[in-house]
PDB file of N, CA and C in Angstrom:
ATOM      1  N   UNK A   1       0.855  -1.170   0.000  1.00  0.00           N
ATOM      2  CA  UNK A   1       0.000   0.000   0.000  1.00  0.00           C
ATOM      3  C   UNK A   1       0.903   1.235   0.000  1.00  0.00           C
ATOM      4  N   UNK A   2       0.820   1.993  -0.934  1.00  0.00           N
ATOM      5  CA  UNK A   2       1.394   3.441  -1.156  1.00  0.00           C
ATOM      6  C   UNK A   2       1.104   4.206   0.096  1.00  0.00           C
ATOM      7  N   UNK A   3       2.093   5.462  -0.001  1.00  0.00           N
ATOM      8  CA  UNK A   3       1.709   6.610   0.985  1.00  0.00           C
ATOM      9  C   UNK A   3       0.117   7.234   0.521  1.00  0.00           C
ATOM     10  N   UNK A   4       0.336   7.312  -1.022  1.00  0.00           N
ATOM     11  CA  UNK A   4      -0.826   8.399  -1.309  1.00  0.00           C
ATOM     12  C   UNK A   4      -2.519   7.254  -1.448  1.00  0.00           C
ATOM     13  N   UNK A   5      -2.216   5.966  -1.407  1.00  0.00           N
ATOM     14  CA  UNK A   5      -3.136   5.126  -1.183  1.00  0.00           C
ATOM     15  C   UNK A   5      -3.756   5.314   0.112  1.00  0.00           C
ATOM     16  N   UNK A   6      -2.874   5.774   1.132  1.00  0.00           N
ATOM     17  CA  UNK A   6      -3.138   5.389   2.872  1.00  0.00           C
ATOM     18  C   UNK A   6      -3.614   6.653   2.947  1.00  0.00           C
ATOM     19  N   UNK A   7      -3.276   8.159   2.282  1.00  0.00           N
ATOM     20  CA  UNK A   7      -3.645   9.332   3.030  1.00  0.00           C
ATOM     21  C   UNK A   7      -5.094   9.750   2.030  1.00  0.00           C
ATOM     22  N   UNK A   8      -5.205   8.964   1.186  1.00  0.00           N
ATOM     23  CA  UNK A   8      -6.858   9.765   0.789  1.00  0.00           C
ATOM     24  C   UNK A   8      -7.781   9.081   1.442  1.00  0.00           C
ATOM     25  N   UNK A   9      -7.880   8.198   2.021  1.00  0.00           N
ATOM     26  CA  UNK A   9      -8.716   7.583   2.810  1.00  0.00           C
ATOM     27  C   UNK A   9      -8.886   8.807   4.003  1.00  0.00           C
ATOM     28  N   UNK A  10      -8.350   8.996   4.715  1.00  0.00           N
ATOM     29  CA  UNK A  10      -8.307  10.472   5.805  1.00  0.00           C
ATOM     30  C   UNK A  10      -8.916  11.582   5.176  1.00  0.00           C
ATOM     31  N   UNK A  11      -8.391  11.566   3.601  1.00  0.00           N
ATOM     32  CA  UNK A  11      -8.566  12.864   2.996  1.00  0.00           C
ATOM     33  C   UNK A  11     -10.073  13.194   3.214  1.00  0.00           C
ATOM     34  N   UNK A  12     -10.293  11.356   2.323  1.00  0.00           N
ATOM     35  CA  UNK A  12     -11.910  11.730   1.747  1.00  0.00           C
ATOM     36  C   UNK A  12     -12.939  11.959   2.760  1.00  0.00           C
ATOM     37  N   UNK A  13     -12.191  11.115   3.930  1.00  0.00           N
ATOM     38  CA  UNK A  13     -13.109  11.628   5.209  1.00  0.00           C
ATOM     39  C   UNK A  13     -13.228  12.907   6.145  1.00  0.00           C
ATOM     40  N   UNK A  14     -11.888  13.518   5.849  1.00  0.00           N
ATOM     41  CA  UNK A  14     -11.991  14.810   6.558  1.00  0.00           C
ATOM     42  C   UNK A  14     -12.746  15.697   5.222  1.00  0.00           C
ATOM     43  N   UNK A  15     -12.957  15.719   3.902  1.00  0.00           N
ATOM     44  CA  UNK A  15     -13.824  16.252   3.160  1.00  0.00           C
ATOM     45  C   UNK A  15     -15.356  16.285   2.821  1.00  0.00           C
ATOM     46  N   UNK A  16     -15.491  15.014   2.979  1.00  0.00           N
ATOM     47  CA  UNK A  16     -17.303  14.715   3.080  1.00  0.00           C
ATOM     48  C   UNK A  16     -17.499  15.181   4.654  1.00  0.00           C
ATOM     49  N   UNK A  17     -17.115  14.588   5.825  1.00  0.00           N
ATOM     50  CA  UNK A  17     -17.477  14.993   6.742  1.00  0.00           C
ATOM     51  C   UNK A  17     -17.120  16.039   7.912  1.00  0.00           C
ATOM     52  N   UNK A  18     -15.771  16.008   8.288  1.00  0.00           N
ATOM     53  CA  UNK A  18     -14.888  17.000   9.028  1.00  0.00           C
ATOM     54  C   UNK A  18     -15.256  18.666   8.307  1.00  0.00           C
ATOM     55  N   UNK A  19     -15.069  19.108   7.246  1.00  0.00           N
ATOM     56  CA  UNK A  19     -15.301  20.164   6.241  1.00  0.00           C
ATOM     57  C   UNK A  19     -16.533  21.068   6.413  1.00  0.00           C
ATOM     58  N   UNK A  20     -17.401  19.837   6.348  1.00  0.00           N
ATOM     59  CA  UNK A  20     -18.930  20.418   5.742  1.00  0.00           C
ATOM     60  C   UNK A  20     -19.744  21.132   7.235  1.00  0.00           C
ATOM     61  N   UNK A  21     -19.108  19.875   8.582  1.00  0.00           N
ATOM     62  CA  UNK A  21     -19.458  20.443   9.567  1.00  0.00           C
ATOM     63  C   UNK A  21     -18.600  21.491  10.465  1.00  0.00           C
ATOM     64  N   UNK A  22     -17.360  21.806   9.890  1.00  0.00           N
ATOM     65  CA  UNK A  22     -16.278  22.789  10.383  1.00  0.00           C
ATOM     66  C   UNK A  22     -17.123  24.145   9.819  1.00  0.00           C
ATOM     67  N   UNK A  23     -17.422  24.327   8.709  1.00  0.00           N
ATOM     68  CA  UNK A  23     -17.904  25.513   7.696  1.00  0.00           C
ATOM     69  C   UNK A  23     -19.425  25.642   8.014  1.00  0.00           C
ATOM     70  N   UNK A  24     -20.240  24.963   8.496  1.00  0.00           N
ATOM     71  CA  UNK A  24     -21.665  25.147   9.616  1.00  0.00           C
ATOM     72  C   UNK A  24     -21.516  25.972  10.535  1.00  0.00           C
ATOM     73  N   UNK A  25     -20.515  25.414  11.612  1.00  0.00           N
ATOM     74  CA  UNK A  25     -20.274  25.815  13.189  1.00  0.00           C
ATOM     75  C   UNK A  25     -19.673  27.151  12.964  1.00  0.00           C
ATOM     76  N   UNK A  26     -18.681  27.087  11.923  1.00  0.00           N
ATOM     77  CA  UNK A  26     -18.309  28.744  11.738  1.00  0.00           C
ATOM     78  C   UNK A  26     -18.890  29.516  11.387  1.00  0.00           C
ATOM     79  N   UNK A  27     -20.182  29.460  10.245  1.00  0.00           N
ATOM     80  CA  UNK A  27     -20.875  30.633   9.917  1.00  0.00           C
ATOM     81  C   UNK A  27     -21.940  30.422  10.551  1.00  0.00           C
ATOM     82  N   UNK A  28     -21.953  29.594  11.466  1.00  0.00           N
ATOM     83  CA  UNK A  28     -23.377  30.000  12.301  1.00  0.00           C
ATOM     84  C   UNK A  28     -22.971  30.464  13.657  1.00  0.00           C
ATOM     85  N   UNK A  29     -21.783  30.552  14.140  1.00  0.00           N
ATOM     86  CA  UNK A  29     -21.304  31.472  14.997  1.00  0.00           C
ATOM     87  C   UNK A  29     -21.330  33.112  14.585  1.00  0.00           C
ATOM     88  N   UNK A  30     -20.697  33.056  13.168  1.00  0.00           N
ATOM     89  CA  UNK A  30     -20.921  34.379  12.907  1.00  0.00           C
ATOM     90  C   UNK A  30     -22.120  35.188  12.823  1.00  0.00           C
ATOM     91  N   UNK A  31     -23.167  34.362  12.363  1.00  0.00           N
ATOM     92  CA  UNK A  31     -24.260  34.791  12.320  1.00  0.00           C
ATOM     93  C   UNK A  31     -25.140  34.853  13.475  1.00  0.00           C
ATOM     94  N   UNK A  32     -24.613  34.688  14.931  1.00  0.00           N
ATOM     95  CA  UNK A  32     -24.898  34.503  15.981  1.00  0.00           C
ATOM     96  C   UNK A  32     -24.436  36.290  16.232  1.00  0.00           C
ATOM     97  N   UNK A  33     -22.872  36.130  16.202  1.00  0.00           N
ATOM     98  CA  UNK A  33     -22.138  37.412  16.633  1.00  0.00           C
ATOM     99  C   UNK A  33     -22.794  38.425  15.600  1.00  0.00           C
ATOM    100  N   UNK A  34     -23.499  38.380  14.577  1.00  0.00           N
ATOM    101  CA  UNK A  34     -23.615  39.592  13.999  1.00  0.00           C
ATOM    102  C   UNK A  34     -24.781  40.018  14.540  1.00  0.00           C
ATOM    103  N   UNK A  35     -26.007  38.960  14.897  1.00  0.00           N
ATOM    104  CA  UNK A  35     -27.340  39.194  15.825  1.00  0.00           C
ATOM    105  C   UNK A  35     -26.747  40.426  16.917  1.00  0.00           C
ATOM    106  N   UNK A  36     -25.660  39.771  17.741  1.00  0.00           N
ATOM    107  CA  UNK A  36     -25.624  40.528  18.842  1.00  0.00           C
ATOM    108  C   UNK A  36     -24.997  41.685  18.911  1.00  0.00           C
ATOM    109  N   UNK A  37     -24.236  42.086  17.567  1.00  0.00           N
ATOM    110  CA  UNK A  37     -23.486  43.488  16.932  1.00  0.00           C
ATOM    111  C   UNK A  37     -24.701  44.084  16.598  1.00  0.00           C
ATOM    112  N   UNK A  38     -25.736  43.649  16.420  1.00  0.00           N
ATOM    113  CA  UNK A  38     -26.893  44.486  15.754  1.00  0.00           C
ATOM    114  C   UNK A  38     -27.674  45.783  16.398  1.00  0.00           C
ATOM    115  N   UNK A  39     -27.819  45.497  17.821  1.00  0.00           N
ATOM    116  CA  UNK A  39     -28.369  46.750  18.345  1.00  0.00           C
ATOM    117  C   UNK A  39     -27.125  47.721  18.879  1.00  0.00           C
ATOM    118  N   UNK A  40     -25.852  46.901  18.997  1.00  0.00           N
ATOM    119  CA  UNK A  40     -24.810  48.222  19.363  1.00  0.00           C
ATOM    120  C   UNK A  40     -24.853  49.048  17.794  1.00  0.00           C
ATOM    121  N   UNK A  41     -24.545  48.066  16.739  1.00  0.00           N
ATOM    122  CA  UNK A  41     -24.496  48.678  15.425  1.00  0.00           C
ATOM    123  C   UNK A  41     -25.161  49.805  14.983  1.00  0.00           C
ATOM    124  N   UNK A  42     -26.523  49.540  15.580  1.00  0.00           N
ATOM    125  CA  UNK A  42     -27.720  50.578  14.823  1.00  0.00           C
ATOM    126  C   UNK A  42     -27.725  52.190  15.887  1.00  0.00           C
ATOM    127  N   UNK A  43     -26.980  51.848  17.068  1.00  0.00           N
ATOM    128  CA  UNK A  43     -27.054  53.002  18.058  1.00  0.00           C
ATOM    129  C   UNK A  43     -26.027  53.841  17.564  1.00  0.00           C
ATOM    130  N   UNK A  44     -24.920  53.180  17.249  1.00  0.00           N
ATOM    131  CA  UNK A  44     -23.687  53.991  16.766  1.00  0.00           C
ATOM    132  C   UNK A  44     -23.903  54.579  15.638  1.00  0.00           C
ATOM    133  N   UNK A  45     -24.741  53.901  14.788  1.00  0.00           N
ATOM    134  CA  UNK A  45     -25.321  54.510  13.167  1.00  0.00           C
ATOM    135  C   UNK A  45     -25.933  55.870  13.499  1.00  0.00           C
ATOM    136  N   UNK A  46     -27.220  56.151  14.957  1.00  0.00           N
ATOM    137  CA  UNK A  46     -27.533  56.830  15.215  1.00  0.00           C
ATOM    138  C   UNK A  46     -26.986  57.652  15.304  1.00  0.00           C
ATOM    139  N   UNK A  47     -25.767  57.761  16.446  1.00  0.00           N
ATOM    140  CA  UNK A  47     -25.095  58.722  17.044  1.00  0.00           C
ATOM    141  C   UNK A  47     -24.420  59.587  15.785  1.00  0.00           C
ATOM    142  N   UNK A  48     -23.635  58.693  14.776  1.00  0.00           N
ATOM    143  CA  UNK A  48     -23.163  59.114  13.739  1.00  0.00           C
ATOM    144  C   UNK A  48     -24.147  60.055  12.971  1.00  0.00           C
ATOM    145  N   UNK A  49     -25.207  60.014  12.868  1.00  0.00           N
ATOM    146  CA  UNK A  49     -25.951  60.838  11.876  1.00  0.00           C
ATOM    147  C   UNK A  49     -26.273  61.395  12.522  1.00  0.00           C
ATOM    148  N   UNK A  50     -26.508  62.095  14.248  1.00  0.00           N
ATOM    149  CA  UNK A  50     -26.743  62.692  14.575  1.00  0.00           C
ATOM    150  C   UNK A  50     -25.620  63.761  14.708  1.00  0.00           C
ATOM    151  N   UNK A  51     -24.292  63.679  14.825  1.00  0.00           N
ATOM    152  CA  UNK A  51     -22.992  64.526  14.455  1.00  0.00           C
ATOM    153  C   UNK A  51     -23.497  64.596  13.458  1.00  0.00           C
ATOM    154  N   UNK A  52     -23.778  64.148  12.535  1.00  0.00           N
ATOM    155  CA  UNK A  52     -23.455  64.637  10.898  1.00  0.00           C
ATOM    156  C   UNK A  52     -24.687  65.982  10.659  1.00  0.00           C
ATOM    157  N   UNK A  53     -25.469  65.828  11.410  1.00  0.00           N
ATOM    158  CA  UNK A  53     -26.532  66.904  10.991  1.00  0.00           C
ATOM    159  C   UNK A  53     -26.136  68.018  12.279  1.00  0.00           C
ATOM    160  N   UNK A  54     -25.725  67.745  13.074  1.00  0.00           N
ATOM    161  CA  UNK A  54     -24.965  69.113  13.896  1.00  0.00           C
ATOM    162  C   UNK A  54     -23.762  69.664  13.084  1.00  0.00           C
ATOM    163  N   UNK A  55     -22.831  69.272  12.419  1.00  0.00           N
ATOM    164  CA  UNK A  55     -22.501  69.745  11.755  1.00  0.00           C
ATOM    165  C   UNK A  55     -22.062  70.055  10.577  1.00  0.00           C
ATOM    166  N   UNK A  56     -23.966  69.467   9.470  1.00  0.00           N
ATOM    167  CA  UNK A  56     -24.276  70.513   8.667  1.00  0.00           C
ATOM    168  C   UNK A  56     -24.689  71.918   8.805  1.00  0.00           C
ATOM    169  N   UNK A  57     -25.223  71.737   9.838  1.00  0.00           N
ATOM    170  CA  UNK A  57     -25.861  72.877  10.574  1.00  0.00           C
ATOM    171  C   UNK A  57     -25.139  73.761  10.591  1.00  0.00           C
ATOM    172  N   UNK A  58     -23.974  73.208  11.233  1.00  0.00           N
ATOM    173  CA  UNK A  58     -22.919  74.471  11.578  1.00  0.00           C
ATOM    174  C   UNK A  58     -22.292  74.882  10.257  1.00  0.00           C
ATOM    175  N   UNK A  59     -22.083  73.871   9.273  1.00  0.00           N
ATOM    176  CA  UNK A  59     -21.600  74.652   7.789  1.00  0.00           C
ATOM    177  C   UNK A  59     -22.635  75.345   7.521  1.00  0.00           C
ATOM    178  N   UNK A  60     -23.571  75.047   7.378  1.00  0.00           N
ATOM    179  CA  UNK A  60     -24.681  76.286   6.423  1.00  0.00           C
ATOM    180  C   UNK A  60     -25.081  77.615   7.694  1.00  0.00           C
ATOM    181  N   UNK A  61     -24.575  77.742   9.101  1.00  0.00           N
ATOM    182  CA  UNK A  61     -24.315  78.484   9.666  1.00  0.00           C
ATOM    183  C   UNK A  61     -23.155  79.560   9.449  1.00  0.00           C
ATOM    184  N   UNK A  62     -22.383  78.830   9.130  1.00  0.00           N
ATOM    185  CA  UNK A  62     -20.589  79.548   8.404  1.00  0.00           C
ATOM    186  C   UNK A  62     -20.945  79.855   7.268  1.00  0.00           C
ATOM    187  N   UNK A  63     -21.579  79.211   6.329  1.00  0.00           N
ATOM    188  CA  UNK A  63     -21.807  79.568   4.912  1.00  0.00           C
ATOM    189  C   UNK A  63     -22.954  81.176   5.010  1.00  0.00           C
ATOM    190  N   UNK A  64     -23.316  81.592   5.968  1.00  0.00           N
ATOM    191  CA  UNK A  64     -24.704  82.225   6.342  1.00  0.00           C
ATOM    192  C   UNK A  64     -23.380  83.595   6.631  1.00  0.00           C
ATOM    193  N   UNK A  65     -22.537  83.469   7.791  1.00  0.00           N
ATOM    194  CA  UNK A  65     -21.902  84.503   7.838  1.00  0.00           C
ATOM    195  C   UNK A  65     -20.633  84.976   7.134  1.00  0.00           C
ATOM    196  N   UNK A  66     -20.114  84.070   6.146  1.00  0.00           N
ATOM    197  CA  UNK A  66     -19.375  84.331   5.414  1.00  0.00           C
ATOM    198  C   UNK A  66     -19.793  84.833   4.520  1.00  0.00           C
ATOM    199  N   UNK A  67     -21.294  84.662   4.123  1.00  0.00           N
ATOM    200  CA  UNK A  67     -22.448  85.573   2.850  1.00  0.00           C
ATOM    201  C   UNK A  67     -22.556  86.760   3.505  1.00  0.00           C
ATOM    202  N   UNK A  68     -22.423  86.987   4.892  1.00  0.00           N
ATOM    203  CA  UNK A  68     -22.575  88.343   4.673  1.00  0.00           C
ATOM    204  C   UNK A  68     -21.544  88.790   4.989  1.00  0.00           C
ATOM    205  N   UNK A  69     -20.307  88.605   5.317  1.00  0.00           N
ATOM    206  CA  UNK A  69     -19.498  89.272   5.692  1.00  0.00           C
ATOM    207  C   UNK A  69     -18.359  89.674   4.322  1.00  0.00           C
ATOM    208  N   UNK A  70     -18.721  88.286   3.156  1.00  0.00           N
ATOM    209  CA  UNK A  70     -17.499  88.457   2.365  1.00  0.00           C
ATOM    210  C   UNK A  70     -18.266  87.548   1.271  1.00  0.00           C
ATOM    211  N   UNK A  71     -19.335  88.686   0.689  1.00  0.00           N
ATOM    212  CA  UNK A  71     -20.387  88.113  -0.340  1.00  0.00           C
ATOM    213  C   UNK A  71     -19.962  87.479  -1.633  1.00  0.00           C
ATOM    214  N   UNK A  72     -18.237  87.982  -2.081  1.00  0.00           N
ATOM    215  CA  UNK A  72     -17.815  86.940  -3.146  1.00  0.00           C
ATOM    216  C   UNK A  72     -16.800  85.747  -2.942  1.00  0.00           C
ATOM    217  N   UNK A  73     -17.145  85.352  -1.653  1.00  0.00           N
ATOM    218  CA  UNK A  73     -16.444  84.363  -1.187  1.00  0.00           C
ATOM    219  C   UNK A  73     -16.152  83.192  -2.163  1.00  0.00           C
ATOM    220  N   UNK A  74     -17.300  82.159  -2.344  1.00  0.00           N
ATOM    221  CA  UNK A  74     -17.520  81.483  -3.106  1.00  0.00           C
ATOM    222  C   UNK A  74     -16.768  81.401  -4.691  1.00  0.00           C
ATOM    223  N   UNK A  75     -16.938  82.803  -5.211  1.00  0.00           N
ATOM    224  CA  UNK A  75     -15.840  82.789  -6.024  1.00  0.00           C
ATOM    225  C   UNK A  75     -14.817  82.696  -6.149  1.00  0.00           C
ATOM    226  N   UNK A  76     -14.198  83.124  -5.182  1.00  0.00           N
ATOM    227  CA  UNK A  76     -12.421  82.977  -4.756  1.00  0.00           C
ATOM    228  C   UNK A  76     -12.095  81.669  -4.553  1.00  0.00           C
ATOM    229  N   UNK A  77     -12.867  81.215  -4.007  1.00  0.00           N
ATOM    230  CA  UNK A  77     -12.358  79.404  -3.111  1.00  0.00           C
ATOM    231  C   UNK A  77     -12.270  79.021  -4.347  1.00  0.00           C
ATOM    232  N   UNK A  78     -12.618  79.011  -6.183  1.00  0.00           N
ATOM    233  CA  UNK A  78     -12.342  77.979  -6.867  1.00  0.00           C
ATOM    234  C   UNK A  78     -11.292  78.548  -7.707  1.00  0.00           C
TER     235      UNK A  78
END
């Protein structure tokens, strides 16, 4: 009996069976951990868009006194 006779026997068994249930347990862990990333996820999404609209605010606040203070602004910046 060959080496490569003796090691596909292992092979074929760690492929039909070892494999199929290694690649289960892992993406159904992940899909466990992403459940529980889900409500930190969506709070931080919050927080983020809530900065983002404080400061649009504050640009179209700057954009408000730079119109009046230095009405061809806009032109210069390009």
């Amino acid at each position: 009996m060959s080496f490569l006779e003796f090691m596909s026997v292992p092979a074929i068994l760690f492929m039909v069976i070892v494999a199929p249930l290694w690649l289960i347990f892992h993406y159904k862990t992940r899909w466990k951990d992403q459940k529980a990333n889900g409500s930190a996820d969506e709070k931080t999404v919050k927080e983020m868009w809530g900065v983002a609209q404080r400061l649009e605010s504050r640009v179209a606040n700057l954009e408000k006194l730079l119109d009046a203070e230095a009405p061809g602004w806009r032109e210069t910046s390009r």
